[in-house]
PDB file of N, CA and C in Angstrom:
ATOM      1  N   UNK A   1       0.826  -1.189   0.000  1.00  0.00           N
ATOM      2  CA  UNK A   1       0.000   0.000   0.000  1.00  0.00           C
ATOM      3  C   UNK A   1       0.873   1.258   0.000  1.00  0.00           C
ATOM      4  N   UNK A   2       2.027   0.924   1.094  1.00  0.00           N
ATOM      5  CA  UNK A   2       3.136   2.477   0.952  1.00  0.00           C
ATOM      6  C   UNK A   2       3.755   1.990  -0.586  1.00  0.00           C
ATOM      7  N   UNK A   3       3.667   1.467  -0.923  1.00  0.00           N
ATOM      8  CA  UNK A   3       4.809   1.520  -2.114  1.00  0.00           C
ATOM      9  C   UNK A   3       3.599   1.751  -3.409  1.00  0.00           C
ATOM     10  N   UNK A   4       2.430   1.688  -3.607  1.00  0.00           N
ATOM     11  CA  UNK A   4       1.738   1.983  -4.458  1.00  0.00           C
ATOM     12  C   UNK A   4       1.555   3.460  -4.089  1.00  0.00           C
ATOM     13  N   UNK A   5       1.565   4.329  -2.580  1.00  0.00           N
ATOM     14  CA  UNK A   5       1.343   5.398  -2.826  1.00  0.00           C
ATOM     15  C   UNK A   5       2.276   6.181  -3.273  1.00  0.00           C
ATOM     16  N   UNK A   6       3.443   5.621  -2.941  1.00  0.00           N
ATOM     17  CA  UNK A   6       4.999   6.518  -3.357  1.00  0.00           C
ATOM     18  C   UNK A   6       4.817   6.542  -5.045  1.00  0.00           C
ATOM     19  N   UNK A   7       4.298   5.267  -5.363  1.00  0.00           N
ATOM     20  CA  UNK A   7       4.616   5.334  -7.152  1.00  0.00           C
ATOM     21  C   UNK A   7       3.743   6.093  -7.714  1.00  0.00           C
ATOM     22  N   UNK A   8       2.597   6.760  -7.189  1.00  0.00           N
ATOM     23  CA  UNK A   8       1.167   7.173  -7.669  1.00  0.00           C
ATOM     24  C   UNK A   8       1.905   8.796  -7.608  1.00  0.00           C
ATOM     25  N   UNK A   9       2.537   8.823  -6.396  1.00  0.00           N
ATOM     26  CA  UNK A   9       3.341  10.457  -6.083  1.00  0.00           C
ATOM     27  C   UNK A   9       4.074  10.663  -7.239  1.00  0.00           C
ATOM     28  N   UNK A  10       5.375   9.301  -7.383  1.00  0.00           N
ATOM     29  CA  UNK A  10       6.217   9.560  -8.209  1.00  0.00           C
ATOM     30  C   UNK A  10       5.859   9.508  -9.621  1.00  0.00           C
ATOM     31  N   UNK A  11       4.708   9.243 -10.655  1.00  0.00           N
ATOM     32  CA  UNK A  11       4.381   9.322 -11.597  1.00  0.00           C
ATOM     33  C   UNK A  11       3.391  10.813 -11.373  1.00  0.00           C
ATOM     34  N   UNK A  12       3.424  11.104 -10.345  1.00  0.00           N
ATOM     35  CA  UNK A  12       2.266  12.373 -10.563  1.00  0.00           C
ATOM     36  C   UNK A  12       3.211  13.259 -10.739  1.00  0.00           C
ATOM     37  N   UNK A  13       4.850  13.608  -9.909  1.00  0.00           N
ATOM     38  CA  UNK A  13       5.688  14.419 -10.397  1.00  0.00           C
ATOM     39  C   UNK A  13       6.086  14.334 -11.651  1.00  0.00           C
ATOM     40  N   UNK A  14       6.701  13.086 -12.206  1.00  0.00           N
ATOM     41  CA  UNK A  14       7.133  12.597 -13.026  1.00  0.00           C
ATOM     42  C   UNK A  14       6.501  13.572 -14.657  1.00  0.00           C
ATOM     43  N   UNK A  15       4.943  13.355 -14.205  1.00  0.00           N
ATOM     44  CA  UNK A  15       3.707  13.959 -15.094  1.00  0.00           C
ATOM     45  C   UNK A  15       3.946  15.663 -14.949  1.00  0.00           C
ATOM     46  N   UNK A  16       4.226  16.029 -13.864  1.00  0.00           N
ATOM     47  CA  UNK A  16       4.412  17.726 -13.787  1.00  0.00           C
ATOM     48  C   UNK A  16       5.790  18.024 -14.280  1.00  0.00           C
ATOM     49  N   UNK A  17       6.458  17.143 -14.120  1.00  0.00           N
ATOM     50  CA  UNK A  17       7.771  17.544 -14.675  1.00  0.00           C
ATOM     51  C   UNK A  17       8.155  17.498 -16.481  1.00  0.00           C
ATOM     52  N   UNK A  18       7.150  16.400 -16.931  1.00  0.00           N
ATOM     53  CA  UNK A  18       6.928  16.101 -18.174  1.00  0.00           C
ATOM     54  C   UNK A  18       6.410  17.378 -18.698  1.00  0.00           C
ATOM     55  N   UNK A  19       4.919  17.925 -17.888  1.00  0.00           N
ATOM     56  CA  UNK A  19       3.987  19.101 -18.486  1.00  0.00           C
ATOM     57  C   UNK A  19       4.997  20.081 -18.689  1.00  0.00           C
ATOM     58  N   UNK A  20       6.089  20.321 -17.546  1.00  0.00           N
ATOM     59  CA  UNK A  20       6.492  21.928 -17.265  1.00  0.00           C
ATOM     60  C   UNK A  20       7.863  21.597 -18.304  1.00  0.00           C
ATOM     61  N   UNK A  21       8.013  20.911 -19.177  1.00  0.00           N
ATOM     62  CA  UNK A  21       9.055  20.551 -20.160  1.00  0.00           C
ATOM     63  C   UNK A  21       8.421  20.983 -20.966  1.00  0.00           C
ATOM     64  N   UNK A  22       7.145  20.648 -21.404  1.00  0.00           N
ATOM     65  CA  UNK A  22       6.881  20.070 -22.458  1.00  0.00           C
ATOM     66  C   UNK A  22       6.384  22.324 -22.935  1.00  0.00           C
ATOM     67  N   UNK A  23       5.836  22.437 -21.492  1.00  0.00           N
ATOM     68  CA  UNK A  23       5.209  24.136 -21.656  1.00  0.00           C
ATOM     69  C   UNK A  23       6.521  24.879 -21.968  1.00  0.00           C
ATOM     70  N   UNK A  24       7.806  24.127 -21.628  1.00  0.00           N
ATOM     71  CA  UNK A  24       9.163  25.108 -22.118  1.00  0.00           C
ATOM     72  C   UNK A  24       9.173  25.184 -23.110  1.00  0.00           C
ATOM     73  N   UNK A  25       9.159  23.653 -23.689  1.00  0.00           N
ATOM     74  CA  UNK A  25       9.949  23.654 -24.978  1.00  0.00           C
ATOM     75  C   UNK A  25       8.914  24.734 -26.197  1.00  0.00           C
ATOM     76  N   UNK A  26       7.566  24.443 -25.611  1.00  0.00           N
ATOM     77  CA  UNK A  26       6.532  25.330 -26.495  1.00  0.00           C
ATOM     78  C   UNK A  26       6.766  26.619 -26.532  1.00  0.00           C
ATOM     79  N   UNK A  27       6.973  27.228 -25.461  1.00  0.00           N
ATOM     80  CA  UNK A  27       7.137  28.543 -25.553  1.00  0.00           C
ATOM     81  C   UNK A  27       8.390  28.980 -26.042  1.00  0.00           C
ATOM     82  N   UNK A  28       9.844  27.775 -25.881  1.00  0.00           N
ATOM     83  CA  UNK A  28      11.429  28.432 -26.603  1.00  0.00           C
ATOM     84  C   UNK A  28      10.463  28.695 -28.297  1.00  0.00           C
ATOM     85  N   UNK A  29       9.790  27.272 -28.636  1.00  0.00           N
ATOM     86  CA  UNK A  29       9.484  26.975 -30.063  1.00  0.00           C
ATOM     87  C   UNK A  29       8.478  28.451 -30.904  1.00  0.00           C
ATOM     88  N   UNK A  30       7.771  28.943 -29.686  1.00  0.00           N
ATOM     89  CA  UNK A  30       7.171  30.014 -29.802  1.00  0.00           C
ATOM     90  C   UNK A  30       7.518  30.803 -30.240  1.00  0.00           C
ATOM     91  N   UNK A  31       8.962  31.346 -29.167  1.00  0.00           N
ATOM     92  CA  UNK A  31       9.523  32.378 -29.159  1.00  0.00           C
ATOM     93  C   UNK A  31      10.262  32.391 -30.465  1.00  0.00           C
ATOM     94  N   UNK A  32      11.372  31.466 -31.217  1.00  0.00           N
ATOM     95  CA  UNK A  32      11.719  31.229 -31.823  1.00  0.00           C
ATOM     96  C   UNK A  32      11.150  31.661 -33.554  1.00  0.00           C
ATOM     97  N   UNK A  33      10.254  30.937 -33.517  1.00  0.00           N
ATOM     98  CA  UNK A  33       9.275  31.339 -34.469  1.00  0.00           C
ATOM     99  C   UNK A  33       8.560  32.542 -34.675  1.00  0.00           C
ATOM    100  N   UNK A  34       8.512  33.408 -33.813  1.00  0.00           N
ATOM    101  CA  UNK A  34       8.342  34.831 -33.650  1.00  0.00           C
ATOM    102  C   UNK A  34       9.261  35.628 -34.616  1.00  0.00           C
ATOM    103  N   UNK A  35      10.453  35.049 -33.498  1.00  0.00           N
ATOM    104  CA  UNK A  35      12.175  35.854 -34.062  1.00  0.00           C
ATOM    105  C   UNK A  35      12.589  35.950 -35.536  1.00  0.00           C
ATOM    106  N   UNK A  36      11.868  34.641 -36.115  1.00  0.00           N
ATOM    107  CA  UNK A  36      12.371  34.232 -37.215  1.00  0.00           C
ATOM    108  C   UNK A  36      10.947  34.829 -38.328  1.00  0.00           C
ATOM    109  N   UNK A  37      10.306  34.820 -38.059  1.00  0.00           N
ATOM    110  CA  UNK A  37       9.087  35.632 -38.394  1.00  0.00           C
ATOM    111  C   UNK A  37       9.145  37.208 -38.757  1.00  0.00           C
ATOM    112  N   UNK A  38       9.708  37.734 -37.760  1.00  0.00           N
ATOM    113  CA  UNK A  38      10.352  39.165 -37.910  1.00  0.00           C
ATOM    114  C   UNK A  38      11.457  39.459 -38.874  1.00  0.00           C
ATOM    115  N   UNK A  39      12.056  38.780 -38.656  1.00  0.00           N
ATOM    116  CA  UNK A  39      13.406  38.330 -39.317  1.00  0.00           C
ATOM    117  C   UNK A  39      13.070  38.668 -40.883  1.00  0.00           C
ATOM    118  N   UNK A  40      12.348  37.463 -41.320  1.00  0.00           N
ATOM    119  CA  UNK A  40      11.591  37.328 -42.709  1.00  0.00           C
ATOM    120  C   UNK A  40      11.189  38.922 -43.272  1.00  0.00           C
ATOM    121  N   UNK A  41      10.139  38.876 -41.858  1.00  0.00           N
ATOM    122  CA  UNK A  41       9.373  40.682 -42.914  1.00  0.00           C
ATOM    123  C   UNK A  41      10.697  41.583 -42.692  1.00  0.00           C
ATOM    124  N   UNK A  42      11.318  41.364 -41.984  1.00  0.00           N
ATOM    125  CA  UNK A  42      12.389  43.026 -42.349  1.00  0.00           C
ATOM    126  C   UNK A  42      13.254  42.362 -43.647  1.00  0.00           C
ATOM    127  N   UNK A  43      13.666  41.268 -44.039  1.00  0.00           N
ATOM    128  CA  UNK A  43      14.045  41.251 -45.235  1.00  0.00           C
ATOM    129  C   UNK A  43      12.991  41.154 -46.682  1.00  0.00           C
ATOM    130  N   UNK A  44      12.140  40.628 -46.339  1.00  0.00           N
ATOM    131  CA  UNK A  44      10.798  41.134 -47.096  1.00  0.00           C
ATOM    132  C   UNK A  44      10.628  42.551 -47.878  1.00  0.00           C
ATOM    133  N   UNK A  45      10.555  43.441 -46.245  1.00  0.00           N
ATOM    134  CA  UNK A  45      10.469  44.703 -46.917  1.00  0.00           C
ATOM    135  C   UNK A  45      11.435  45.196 -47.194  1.00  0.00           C
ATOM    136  N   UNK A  46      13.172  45.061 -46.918  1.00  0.00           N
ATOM    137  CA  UNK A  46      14.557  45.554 -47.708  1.00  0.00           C
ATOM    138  C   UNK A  46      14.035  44.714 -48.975  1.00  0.00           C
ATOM    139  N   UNK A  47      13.884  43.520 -49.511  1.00  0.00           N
ATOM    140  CA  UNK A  47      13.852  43.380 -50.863  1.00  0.00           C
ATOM    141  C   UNK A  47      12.611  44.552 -51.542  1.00  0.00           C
ATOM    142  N   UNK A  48      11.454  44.658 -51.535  1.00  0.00           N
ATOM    143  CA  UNK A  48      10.416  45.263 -51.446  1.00  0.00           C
ATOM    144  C   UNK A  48      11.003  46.778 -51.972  1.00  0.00           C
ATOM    145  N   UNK A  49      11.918  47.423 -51.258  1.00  0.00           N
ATOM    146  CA  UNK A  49      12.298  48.941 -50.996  1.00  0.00           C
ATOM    147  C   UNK A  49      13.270  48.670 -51.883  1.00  0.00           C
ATOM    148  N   UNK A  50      13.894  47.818 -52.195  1.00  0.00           N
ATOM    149  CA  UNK A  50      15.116  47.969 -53.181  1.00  0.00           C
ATOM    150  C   UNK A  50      14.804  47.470 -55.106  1.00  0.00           C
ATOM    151  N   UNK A  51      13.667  46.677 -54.986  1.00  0.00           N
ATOM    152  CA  UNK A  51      13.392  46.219 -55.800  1.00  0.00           C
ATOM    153  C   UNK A  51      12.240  47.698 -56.681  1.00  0.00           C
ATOM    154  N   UNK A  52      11.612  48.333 -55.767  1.00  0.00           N
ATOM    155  CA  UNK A  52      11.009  49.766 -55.231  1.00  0.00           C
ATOM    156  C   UNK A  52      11.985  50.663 -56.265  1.00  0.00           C
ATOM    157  N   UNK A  53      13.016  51.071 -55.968  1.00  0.00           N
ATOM    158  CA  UNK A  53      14.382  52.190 -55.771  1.00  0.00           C
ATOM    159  C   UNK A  53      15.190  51.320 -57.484  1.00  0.00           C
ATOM    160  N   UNK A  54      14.780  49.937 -57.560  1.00  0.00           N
ATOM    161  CA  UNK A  54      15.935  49.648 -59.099  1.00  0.00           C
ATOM    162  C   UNK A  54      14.665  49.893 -60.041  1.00  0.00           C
ATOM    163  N   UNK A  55      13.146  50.101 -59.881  1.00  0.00           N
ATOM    164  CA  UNK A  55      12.029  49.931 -60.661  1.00  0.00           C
ATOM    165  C   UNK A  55      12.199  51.548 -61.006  1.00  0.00           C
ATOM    166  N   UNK A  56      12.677  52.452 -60.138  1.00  0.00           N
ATOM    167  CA  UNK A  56      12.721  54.044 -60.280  1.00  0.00           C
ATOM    168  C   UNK A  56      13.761  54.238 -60.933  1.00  0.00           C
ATOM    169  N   UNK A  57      14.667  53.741 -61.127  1.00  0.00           N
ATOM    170  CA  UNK A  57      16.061  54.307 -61.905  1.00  0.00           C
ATOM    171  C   UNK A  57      15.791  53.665 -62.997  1.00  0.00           C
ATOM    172  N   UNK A  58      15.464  52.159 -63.418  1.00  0.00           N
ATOM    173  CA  UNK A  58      15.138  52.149 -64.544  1.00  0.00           C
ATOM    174  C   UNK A  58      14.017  52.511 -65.372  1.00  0.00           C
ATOM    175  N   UNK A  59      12.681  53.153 -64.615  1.00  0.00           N
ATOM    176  CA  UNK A  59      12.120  54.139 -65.081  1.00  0.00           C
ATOM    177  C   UNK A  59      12.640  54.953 -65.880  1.00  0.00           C
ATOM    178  N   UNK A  60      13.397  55.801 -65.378  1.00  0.00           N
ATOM    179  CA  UNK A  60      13.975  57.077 -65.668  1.00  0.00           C
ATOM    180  C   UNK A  60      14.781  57.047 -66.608  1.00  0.00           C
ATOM    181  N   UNK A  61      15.985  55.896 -66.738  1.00  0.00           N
ATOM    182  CA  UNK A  61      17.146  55.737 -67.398  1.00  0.00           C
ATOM    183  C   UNK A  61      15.978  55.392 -68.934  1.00  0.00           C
ATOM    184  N   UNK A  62      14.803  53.867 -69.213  1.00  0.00           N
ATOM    185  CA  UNK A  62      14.173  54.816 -70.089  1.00  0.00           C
ATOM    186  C   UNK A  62      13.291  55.463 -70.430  1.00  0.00           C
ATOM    187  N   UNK A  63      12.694  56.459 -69.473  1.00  0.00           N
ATOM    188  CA  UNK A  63      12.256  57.688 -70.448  1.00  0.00           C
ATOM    189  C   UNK A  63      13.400  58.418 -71.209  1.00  0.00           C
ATOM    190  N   UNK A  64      14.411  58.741 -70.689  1.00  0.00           N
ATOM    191  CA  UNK A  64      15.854  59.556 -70.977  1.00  0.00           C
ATOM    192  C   UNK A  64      16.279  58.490 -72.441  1.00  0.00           C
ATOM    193  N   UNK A  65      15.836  57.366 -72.735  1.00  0.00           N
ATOM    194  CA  UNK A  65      16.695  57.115 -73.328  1.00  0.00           C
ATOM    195  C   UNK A  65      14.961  56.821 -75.230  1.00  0.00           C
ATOM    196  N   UNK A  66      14.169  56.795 -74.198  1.00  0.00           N
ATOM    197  CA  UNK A  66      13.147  57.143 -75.073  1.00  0.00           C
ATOM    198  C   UNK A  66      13.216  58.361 -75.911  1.00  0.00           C
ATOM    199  N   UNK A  67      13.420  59.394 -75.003  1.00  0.00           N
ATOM    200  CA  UNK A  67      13.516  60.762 -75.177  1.00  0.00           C
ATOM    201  C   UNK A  67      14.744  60.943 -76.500  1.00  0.00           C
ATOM    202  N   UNK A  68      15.428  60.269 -76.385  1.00  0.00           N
ATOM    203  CA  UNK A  68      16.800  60.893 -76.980  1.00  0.00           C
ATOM    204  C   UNK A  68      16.522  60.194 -78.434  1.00  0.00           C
ATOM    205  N   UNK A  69      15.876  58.917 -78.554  1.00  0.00           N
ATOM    206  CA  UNK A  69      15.441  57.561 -79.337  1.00  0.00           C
ATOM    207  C   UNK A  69      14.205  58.501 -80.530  1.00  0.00           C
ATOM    208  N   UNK A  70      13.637  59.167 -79.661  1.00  0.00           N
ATOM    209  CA  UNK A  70      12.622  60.685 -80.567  1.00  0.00           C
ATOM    210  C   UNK A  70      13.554  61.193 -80.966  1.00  0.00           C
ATOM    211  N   UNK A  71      14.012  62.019 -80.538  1.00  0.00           N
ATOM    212  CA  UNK A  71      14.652  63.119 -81.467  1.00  0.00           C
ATOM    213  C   UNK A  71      15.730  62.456 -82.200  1.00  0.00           C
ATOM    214  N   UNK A  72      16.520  61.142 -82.146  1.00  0.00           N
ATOM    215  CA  UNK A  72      17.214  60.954 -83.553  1.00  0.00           C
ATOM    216  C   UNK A  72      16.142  60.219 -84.446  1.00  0.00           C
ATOM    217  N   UNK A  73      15.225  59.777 -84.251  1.00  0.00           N
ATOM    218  CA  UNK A  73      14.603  59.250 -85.265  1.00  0.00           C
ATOM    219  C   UNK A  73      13.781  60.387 -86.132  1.00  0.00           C
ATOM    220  N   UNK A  74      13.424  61.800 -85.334  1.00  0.00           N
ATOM    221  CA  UNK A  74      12.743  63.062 -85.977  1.00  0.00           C
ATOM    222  C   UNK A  74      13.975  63.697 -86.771  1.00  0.00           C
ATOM    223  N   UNK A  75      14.916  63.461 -85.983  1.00  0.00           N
ATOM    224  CA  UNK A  75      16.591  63.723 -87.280  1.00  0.00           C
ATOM    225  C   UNK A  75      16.486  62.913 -88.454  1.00  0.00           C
ATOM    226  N   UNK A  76      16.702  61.960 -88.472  1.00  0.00           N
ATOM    227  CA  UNK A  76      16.716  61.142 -89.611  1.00  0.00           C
ATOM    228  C   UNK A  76      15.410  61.451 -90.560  1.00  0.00           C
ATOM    229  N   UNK A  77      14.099  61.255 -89.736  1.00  0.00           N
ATOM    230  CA  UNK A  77      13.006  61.483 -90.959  1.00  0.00           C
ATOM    231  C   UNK A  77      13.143  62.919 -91.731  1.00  0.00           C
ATOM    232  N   UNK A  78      13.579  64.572 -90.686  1.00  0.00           N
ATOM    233  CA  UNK A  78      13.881  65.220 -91.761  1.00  0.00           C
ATOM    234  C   UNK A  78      15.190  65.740 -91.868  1.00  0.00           C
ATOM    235  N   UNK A  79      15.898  64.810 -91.497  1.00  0.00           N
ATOM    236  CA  UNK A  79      16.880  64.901 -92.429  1.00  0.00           C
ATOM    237  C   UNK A  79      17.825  66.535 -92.031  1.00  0.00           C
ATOM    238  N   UNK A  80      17.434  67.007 -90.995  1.00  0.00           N
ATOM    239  CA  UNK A  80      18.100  67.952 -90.084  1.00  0.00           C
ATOM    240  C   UNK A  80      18.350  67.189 -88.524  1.00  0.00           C
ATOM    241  N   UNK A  81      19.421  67.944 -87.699  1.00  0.00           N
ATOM    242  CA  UNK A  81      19.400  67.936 -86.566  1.00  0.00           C
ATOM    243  C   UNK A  81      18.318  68.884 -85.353  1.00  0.00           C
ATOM    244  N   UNK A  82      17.459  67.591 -84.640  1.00  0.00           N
ATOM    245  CA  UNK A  82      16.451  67.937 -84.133  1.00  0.00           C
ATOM    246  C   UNK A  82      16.842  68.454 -82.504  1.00  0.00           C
ATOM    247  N   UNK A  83      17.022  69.600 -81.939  1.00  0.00           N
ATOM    248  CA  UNK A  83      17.485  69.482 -80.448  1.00  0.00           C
ATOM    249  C   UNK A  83      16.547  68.945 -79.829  1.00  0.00           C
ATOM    250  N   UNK A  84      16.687  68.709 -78.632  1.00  0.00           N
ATOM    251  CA  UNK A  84      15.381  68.344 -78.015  1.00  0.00           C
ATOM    252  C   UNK A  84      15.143  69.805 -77.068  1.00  0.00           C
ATOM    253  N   UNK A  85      13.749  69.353 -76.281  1.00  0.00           N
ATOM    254  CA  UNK A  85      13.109  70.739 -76.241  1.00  0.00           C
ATOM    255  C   UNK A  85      13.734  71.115 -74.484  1.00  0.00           C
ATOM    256  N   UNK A  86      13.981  72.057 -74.279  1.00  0.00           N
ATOM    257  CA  UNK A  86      14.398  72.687 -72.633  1.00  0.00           C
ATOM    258  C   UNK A  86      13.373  72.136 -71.865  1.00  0.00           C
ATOM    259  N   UNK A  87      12.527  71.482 -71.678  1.00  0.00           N
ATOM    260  CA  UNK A  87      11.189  71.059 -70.757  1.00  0.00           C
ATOM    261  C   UNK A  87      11.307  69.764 -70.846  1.00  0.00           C
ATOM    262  N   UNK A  88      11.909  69.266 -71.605  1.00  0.00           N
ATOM    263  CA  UNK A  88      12.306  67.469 -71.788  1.00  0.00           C
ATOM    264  C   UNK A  88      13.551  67.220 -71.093  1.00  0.00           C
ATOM    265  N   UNK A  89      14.251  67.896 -70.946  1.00  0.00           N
ATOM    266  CA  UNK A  89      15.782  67.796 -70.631  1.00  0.00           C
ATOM    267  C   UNK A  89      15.677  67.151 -69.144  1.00  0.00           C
ATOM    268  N   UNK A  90      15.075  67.595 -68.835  1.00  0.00           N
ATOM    269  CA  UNK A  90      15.393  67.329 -66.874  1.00  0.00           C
ATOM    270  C   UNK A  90      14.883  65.471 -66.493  1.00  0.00           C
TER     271      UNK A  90
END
């Protein structure tokens, strides 16, 4: 009878010691997954902002190169040199 109650004790710790493992490891796994979660969106949004910033320069590089692509082709059709206009330049 003492030795069935000691084992009933010692599987009941046994069981709290199992739970309060088992609630660690969940919450490191938690935490973890958080970290790495964050992690993700701040490189998310650096790709995002850079991909952002190369979509704007090559915008620009061609309109500028549109721009220039007009006026030699308005050269060639007449057959003079066409400047381009002070309001296009920038």
């Amino acid at each position: 009878m003492e030795f069935d109650k000691k084992m009933r004790e010692a599987r009941r710790e046994a069981d709290q010691l199992m739970a309060g493992a088992r609630n660690q490891a969940l919450g490191d796994k938690s935490a973890l997954l958080s970290g790495k979660r964050q992690e993700a969106e701040r490189m998310l949004s650096e790709a995002k902002e850079d991909i952002r910033q190369r979509a704007g320069e090559a915008r620009r590089k061609l309109e500028e190169e549109s721009h220039r692509f007009a006026y030699e082709i308005a050269s060639q059709i007449l057959k003079r040199s066409v400047p381009p206009k002070k309001s296009m330049e920038t």
